[in-house]
Every structure is written in structure tokens, then in C-alpha cells.
C-alpha atoms as a PDB file:
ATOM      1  CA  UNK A   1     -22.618 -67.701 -41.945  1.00  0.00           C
ATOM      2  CA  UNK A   2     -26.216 -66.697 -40.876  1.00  0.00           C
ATOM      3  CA  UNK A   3     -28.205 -64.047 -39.077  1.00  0.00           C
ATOM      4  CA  UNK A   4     -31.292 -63.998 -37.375  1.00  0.00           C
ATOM      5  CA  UNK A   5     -33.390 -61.462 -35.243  1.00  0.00           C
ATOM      6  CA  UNK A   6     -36.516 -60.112 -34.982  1.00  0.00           C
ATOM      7  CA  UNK A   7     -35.701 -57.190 -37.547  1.00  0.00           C
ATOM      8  CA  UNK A   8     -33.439 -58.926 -39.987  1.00  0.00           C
ATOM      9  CA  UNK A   9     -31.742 -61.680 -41.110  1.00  0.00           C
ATOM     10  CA  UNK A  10     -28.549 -62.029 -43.512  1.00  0.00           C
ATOM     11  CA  UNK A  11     -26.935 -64.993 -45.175  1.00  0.00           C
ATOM     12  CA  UNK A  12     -23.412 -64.880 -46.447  1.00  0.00           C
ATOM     13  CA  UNK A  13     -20.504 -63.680 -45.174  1.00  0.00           C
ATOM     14  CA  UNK A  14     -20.322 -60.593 -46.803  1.00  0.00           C
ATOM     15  CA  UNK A  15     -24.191 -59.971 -46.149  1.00  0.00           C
ATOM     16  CA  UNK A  16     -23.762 -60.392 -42.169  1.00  0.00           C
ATOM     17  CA  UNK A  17     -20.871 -58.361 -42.053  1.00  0.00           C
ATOM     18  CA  UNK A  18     -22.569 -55.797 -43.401  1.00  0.00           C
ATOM     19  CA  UNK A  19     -25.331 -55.547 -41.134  1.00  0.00           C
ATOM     20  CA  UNK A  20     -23.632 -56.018 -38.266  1.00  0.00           C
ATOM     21  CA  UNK A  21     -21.688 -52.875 -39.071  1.00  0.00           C
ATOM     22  CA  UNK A  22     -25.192 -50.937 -40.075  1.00  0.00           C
ATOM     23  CA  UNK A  23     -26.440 -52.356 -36.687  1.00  0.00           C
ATOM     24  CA  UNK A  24     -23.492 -51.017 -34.889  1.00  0.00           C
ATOM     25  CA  UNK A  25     -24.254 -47.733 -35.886  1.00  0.00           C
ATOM     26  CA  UNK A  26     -27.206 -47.598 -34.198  1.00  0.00           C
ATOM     27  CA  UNK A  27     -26.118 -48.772 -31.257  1.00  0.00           C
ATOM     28  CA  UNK A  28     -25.116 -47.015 -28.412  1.00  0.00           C
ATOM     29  CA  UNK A  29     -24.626 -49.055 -25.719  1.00  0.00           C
ATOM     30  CA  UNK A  30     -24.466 -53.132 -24.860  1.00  0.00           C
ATOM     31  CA  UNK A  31     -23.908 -54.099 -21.110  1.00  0.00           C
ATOM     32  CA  UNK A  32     -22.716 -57.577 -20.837  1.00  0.00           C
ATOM     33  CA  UNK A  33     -24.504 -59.467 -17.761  1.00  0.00           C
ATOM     34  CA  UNK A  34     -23.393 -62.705 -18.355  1.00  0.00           C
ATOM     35  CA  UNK A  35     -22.201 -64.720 -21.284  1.00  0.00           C
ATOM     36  CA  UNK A  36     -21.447 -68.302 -21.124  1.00  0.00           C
ATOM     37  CA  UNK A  37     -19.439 -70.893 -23.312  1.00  0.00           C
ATOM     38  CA  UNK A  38     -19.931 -74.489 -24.121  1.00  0.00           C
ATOM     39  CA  UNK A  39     -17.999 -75.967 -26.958  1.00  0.00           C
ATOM     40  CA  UNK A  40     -19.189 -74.102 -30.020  1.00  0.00           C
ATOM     41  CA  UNK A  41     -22.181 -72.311 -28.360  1.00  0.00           C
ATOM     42  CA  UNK A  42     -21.691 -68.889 -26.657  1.00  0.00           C
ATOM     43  CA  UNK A  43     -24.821 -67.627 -24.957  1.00  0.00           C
ATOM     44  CA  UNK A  44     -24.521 -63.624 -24.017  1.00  0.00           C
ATOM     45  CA  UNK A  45     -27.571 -61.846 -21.848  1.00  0.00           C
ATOM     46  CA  UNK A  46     -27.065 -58.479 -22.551  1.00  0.00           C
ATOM     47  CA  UNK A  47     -28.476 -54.790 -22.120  1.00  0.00           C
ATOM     48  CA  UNK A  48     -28.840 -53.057 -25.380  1.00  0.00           C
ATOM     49  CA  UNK A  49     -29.256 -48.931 -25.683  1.00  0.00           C
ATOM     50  CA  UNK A  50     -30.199 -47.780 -29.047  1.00  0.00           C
ATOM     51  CA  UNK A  51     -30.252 -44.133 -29.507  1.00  0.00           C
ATOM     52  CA  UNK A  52     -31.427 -42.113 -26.455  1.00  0.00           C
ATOM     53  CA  UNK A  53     -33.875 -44.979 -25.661  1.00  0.00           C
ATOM     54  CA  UNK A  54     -34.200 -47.686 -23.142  1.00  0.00           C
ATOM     55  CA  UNK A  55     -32.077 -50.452 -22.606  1.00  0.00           C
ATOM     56  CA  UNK A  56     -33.499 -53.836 -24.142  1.00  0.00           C
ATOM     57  CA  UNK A  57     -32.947 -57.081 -22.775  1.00  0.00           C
ATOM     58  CA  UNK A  58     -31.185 -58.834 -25.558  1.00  0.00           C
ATOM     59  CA  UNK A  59     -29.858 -62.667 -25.922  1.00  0.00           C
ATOM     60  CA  UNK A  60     -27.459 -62.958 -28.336  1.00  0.00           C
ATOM     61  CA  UNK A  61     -26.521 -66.916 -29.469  1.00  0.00           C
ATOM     62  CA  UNK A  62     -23.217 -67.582 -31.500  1.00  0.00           C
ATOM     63  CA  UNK A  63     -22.452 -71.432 -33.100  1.00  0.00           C
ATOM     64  CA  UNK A  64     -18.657 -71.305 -33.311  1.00  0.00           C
ATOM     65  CA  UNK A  65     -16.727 -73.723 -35.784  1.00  0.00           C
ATOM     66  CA  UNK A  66     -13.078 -73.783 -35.123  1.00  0.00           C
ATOM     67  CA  UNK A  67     -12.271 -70.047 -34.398  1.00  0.00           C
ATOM     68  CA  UNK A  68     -14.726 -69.033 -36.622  1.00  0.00           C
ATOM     69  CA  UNK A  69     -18.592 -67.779 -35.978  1.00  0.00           C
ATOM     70  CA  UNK A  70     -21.052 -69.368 -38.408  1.00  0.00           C
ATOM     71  CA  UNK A  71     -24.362 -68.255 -37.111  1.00  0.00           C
ATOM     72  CA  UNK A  72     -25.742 -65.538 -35.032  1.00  0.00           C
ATOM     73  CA  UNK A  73     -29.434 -65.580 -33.618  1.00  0.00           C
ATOM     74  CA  UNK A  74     -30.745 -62.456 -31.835  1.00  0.00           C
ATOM     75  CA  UNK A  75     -33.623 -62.153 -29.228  1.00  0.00           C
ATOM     76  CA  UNK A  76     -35.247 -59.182 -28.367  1.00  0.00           C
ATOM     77  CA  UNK A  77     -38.512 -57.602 -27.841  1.00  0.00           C
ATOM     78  CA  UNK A  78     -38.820 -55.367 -31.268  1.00  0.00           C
ATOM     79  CA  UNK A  79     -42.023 -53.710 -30.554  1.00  0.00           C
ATOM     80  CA  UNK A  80     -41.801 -50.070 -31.302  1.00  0.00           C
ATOM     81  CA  UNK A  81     -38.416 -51.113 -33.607  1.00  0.00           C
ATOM     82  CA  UNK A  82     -39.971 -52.335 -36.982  1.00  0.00           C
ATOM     83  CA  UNK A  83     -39.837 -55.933 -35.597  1.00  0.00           C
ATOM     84  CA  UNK A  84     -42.589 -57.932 -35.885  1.00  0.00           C
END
């Protein structure tokens, strides 16, 4: 399993998990606009709230295998986030 965004990236199972769950913590909101599913790809456009700040356009792209997820890649404008 893999990770990628514009403030981090993880390898590993154990790794991802990991900072998905630090990620979720800051996190305080995700508004789902559309998500859409094609064999193992699942595209999701969301609205992202961190904090008391502004919502942030965010496209999130999972590759399934079977029933499980093996990579995540995040998309988001990280200015003022530590992103590059």
C-alpha cells in the first residue's frame, strides 16, 4: 500500500495507516460532491475543512485490488499547509 499528497507520502501498510489516522485528527470536515467507481479506481471530489479554516478542494484517487485499497493519491492546493 502507498500514499501520496502534496504534504506526505507513506509506504507500507502499517506506515499509511498511521498517517491516515494523524491526518484524521486534523481534520474537521470532508463534504463528498461526487465520487465515482470504475473497476479498481474510485475517484472522490471532495471539500476538506481543516481546523477553523477554509474548505479545500481535494481529489482523492483509490486503486482497489479485490476488497482491498493498495494506493491512495491526494490532490490539493497545500499552499499555506507545509506543502510544497
Amino acid at each position: 500500500m502507498t500514499f501520496e499528497g502534496p504534504v506526505a507520502t507513506a509506504s507500507g501498510v502499517a506506515e499509511c495507516v498511521a498517517g491516515l489516522v494523524e491526518m484524521g485528527k486534523m481534520i474537521s470536515g470532508d463534504q463528498v460532491e461526487v465520487r465515482l467507481a470504475d473497476d479498481g479506481n474510485v475517484l472522490t471530489w471532495s471539500t476538506v475543512r481543516a481546523g477553523g479554516g477554509p474548505g479545500r478542494p481535494t481529489v482523492t484517487w483509490l486503486r482497489v485490488h479485490g476488497e482491498r485499497i493498495t494506493a491512495i493519491r491526494t490532490v490539493f492546493d497545500a499552499r499555506g499547509t507545509g506543502g510544497h
